[in-house]
PDB file of N, CA and C in Angstrom:
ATOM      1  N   UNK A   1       8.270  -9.918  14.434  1.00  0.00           N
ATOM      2  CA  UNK A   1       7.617 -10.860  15.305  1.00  0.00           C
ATOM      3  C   UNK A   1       7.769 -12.256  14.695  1.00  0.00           C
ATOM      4  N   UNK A   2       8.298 -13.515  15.335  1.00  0.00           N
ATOM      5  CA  UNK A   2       7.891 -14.598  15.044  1.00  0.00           C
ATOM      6  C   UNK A   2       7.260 -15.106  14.447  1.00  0.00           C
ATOM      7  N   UNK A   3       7.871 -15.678  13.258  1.00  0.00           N
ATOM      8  CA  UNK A   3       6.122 -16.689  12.740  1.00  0.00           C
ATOM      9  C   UNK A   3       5.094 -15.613  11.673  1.00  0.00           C
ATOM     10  N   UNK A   4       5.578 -13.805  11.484  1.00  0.00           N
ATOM     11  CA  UNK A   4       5.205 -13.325  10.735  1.00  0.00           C
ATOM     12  C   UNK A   4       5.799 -13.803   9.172  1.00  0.00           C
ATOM     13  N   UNK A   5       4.959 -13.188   7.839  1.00  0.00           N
ATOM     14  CA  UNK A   5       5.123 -13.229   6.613  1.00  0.00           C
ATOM     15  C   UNK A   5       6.522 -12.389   6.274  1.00  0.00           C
ATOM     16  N   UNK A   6       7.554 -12.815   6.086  1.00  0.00           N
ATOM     17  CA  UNK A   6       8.103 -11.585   5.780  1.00  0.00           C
ATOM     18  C   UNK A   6       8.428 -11.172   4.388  1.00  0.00           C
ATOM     19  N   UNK A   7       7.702 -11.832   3.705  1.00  0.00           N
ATOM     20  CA  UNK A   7       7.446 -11.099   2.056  1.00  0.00           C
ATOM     21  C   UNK A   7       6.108 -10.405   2.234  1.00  0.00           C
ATOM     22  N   UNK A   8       5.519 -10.019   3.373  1.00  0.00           N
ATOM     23  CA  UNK A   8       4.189  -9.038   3.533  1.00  0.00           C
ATOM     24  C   UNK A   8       4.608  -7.608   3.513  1.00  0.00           C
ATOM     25  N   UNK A   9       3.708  -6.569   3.147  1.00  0.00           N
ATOM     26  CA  UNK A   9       4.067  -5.557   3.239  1.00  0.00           C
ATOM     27  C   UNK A   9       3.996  -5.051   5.059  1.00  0.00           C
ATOM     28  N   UNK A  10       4.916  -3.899   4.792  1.00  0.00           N
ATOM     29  CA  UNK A  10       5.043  -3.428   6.299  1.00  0.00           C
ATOM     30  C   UNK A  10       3.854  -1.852   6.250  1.00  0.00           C
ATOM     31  N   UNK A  11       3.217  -1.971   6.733  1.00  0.00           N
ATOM     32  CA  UNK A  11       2.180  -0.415   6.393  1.00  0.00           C
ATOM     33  C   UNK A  11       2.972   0.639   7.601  1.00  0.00           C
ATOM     34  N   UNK A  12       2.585   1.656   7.256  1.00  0.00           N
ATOM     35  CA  UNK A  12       2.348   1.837   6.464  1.00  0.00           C
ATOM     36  C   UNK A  12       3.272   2.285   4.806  1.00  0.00           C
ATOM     37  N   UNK A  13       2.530   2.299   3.662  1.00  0.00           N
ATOM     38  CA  UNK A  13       2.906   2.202   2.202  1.00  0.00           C
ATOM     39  C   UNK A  13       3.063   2.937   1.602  1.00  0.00           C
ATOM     40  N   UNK A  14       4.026   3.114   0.961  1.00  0.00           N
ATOM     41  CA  UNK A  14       4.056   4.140   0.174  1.00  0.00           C
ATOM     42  C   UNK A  14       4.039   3.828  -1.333  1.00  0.00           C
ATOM     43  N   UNK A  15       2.871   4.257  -2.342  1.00  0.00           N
ATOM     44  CA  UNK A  15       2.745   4.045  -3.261  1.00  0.00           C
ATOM     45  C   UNK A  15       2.850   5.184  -4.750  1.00  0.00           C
ATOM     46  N   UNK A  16       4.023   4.439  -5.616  1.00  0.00           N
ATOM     47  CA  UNK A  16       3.857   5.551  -6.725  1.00  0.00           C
ATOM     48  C   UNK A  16       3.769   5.617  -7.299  1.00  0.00           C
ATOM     49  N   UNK A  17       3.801   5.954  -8.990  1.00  0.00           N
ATOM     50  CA  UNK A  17       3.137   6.216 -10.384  1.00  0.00           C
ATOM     51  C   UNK A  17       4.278   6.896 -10.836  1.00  0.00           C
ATOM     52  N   UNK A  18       5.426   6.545 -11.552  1.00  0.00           N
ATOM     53  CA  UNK A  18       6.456   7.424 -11.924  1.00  0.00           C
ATOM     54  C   UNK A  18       6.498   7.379 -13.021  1.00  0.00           C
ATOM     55  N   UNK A  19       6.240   8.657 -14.226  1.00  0.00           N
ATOM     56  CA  UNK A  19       6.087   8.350 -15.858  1.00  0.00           C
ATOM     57  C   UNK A  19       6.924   9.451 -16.034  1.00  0.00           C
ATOM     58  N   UNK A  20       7.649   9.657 -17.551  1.00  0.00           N
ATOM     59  CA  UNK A  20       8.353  10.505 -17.963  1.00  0.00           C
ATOM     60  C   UNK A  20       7.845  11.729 -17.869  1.00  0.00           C
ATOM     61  N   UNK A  21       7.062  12.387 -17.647  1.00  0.00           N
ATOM     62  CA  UNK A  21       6.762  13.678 -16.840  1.00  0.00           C
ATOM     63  C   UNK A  21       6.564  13.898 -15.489  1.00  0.00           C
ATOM     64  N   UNK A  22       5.474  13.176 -14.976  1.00  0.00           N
ATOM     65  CA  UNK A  22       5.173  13.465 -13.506  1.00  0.00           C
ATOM     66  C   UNK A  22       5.337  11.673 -12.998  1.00  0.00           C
ATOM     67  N   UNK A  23       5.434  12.651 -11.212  1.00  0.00           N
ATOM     68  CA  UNK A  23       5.408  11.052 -10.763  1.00  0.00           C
ATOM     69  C   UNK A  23       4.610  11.565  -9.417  1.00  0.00           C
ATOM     70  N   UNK A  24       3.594  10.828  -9.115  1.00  0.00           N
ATOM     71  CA  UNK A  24       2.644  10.558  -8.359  1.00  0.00           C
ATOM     72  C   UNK A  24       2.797   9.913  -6.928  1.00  0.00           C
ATOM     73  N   UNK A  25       2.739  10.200  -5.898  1.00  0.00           N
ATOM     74  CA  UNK A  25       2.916   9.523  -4.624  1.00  0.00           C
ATOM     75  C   UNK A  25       1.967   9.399  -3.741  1.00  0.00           C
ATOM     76  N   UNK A  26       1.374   8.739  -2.846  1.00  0.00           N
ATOM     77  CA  UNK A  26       0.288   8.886  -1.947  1.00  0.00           C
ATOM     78  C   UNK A  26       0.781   7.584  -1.195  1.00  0.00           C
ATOM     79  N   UNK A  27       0.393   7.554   0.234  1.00  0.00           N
ATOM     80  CA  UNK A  27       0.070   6.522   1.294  1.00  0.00           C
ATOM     81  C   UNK A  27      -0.577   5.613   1.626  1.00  0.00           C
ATOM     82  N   UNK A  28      -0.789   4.397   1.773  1.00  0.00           N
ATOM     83  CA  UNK A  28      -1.572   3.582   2.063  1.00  0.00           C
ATOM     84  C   UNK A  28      -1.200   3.297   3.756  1.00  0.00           C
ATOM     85  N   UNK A  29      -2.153   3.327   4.568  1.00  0.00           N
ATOM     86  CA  UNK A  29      -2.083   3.721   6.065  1.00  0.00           C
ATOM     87  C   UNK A  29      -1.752   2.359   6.857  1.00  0.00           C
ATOM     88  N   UNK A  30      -2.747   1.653   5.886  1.00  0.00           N
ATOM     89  CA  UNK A  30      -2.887   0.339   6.907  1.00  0.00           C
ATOM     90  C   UNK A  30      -3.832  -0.822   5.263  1.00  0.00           C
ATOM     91  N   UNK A  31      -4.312  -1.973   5.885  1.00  0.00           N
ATOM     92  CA  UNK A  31      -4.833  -2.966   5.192  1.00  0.00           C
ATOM     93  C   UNK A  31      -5.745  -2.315   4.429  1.00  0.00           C
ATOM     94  N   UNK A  32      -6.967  -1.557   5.533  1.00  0.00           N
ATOM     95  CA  UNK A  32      -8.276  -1.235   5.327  1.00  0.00           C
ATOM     96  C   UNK A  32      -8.131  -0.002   5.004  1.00  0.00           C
ATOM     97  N   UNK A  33      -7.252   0.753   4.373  1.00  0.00           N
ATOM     98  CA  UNK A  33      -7.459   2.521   3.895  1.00  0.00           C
ATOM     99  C   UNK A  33      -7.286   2.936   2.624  1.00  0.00           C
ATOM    100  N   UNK A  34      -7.782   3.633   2.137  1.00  0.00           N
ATOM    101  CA  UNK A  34      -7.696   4.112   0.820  1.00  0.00           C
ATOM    102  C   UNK A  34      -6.083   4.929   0.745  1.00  0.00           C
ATOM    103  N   UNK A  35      -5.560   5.283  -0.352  1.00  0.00           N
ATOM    104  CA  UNK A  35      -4.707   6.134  -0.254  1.00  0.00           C
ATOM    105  C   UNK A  35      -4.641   7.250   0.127  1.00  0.00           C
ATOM    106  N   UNK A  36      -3.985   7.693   0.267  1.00  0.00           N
ATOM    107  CA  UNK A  36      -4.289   9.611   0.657  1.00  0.00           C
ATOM    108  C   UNK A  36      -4.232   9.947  -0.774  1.00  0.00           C
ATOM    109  N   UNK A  37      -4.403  11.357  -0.736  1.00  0.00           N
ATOM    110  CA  UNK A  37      -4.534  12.065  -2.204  1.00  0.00           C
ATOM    111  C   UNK A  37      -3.342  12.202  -2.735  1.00  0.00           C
ATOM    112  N   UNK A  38      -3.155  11.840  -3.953  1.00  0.00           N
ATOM    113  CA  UNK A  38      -2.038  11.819  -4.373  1.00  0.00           C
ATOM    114  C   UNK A  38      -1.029  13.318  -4.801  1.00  0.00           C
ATOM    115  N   UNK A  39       0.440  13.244  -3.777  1.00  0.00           N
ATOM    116  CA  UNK A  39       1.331  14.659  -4.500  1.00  0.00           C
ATOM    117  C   UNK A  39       1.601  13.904  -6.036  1.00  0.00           C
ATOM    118  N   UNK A  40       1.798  14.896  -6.195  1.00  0.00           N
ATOM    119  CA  UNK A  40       2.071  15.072  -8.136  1.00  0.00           C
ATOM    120  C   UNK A  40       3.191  16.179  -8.316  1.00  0.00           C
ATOM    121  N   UNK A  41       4.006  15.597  -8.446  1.00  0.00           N
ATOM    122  CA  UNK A  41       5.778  16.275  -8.978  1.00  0.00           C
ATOM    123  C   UNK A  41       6.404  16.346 -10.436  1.00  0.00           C
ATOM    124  N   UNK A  42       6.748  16.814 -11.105  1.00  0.00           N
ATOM    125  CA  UNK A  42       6.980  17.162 -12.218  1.00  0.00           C
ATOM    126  C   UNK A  42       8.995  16.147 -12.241  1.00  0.00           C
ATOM    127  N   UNK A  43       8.713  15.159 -12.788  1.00  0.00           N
ATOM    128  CA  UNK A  43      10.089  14.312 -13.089  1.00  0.00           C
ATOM    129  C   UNK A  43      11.189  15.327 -12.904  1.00  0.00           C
ATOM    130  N   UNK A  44      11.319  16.191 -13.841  1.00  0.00           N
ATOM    131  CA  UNK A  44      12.540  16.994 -14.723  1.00  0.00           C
ATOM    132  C   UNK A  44      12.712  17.496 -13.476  1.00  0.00           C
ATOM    133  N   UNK A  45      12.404  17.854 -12.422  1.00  0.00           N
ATOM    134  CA  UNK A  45      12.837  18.523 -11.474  1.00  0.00           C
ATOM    135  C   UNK A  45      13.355  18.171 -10.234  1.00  0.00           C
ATOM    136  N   UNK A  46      14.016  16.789 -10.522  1.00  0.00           N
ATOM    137  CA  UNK A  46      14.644  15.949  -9.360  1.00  0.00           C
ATOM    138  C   UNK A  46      15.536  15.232 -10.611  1.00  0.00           C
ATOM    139  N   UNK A  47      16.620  14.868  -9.695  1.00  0.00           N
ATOM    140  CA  UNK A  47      17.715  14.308 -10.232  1.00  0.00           C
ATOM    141  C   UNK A  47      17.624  12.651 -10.059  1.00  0.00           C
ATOM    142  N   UNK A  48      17.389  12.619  -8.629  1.00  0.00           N
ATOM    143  CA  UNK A  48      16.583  10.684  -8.464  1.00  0.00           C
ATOM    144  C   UNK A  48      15.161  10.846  -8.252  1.00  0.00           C
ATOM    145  N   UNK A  49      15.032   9.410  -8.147  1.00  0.00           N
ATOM    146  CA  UNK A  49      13.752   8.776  -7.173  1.00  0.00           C
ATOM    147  C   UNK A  49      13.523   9.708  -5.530  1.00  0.00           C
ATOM    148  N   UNK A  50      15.127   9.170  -5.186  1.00  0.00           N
ATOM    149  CA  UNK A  50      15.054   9.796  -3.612  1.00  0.00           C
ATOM    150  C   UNK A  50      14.295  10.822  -3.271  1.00  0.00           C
ATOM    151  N   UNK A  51      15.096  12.046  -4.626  1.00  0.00           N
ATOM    152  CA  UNK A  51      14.688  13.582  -4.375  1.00  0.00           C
ATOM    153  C   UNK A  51      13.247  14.041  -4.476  1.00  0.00           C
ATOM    154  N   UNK A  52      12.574  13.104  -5.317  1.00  0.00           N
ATOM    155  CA  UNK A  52      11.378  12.954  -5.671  1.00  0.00           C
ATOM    156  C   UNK A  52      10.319  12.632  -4.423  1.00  0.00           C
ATOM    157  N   UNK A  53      10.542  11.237  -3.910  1.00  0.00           N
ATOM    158  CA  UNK A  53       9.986  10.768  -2.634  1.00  0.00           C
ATOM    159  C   UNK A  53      10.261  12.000  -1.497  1.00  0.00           C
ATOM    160  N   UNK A  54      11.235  12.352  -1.123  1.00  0.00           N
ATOM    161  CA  UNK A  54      11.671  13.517  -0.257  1.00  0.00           C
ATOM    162  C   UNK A  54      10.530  14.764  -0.075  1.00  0.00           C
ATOM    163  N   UNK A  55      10.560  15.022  -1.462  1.00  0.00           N
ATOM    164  CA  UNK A  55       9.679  16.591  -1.632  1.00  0.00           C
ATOM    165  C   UNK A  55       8.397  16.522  -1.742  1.00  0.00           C
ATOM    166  N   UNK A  56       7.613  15.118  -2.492  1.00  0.00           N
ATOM    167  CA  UNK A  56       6.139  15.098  -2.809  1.00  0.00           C
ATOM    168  C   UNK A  56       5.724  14.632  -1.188  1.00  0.00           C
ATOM    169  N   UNK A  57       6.352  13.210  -0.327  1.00  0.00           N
ATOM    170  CA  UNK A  57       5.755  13.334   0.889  1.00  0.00           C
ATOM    171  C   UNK A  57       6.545  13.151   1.735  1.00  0.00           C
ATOM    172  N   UNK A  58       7.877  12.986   2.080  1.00  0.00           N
ATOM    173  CA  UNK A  58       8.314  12.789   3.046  1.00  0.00           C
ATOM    174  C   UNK A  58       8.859  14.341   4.341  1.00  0.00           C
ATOM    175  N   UNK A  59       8.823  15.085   3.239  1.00  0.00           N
ATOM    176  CA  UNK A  59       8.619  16.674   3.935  1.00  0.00           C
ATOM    177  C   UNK A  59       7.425  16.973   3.982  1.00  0.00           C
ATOM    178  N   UNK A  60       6.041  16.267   3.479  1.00  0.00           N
ATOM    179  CA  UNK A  60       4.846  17.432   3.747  1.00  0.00           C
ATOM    180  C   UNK A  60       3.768  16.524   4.480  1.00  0.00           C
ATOM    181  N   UNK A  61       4.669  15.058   5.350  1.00  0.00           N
ATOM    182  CA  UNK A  61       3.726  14.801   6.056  1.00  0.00           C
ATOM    183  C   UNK A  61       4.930  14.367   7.454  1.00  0.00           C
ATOM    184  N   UNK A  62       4.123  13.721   8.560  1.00  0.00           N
ATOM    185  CA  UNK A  62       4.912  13.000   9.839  1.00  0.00           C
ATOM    186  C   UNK A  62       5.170  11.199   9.547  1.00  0.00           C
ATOM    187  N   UNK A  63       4.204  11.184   8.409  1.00  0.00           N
ATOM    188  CA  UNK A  63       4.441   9.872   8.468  1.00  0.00           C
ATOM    189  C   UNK A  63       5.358   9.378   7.696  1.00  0.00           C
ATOM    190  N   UNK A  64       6.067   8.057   8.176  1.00  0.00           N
ATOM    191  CA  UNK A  64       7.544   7.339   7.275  1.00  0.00           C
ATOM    192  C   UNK A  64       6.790   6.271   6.889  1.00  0.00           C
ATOM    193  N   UNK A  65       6.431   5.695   5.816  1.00  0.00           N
ATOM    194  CA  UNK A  65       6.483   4.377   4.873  1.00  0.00           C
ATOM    195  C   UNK A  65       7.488   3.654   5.496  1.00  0.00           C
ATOM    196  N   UNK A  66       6.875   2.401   5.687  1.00  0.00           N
ATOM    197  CA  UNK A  66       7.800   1.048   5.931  1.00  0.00           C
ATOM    198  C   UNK A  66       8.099   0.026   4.609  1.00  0.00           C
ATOM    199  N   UNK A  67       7.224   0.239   3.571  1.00  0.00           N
ATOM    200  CA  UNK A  67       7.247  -0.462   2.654  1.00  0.00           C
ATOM    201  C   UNK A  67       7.028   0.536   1.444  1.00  0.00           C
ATOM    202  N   UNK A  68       7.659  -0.104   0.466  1.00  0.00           N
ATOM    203  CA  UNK A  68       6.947   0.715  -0.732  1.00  0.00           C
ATOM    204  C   UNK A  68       6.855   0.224  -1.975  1.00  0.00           C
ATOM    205  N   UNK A  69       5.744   0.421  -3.225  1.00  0.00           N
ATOM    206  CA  UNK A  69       5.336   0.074  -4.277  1.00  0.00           C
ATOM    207  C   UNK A  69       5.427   0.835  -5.347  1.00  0.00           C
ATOM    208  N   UNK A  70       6.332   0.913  -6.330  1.00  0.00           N
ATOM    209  CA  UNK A  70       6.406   1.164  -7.378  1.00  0.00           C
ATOM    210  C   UNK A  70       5.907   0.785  -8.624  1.00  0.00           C
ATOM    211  N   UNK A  71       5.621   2.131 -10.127  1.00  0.00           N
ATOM    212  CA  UNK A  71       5.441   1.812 -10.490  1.00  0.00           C
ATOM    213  C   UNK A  71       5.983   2.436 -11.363  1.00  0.00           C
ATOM    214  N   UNK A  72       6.935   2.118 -12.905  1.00  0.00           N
ATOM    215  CA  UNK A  72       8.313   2.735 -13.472  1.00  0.00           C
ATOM    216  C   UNK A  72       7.735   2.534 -14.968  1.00  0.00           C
ATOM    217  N   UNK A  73       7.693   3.803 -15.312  1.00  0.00           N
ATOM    218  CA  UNK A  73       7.134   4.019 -17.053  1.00  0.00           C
ATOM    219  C   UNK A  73       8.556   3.827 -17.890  1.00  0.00           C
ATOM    220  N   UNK A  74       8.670   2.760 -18.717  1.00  0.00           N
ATOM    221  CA  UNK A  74       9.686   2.891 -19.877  1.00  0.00           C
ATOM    222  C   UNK A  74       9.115   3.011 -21.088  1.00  0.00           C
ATOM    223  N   UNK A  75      10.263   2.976 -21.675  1.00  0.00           N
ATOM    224  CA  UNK A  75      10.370   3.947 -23.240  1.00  0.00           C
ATOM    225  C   UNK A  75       9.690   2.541 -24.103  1.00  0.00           C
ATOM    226  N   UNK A  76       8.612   2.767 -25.112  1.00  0.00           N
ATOM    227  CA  UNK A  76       7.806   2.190 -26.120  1.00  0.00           C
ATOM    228  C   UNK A  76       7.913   2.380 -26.994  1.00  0.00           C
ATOM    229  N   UNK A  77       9.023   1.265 -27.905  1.00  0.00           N
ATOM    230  CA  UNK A  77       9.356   1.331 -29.112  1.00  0.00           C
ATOM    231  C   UNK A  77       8.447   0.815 -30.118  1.00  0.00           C
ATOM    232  N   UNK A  78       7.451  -0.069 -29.730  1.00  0.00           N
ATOM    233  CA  UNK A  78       5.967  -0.322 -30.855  1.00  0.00           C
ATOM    234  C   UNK A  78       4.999  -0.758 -30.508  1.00  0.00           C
ATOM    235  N   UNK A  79       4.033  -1.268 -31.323  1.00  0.00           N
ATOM    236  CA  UNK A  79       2.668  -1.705 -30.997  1.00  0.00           C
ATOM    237  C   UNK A  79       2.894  -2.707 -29.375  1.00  0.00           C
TER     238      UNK A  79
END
């Protein structure tokens, strides 16, 4: 639409938590909603991101994310 933000997010969101074991996914619906409950997937058992997003929600719900938020655990070499 015209005259919209287009560095705004598009809802609904898809939000995730990806650390060297598990990676975490849940929805944000709209402005005003909490997330849904978060799937929880075990890393080692996907080869990408994609395969990951695919299996925790994009097969176990109807809804498609227009936008999405990441969040990417790296390796900590010290204090």
């Amino acid at each position: 639409m015209a005259g919209e933000d287009d560095t705004a997010l598009r809802f609904p969101v898809l939000i995730g938590d990806i650390g060297g074991t598990n990676a975490r996914f849940s929805i944000v619906l709209d402005a005003n909603s909490e997330a849904t409950e978060p799937q929880i997937v075990q890393t080692a058992n996907f080869k990408t991101i994609d395969e990951a997003i695919q299996a925790a929600v994009l097969d176990r719900s109807s809804i498609q994310p227009h936008s999405a938020v990441l969040v990417v655990a790296g390796h900590v070499d010290a204090d």
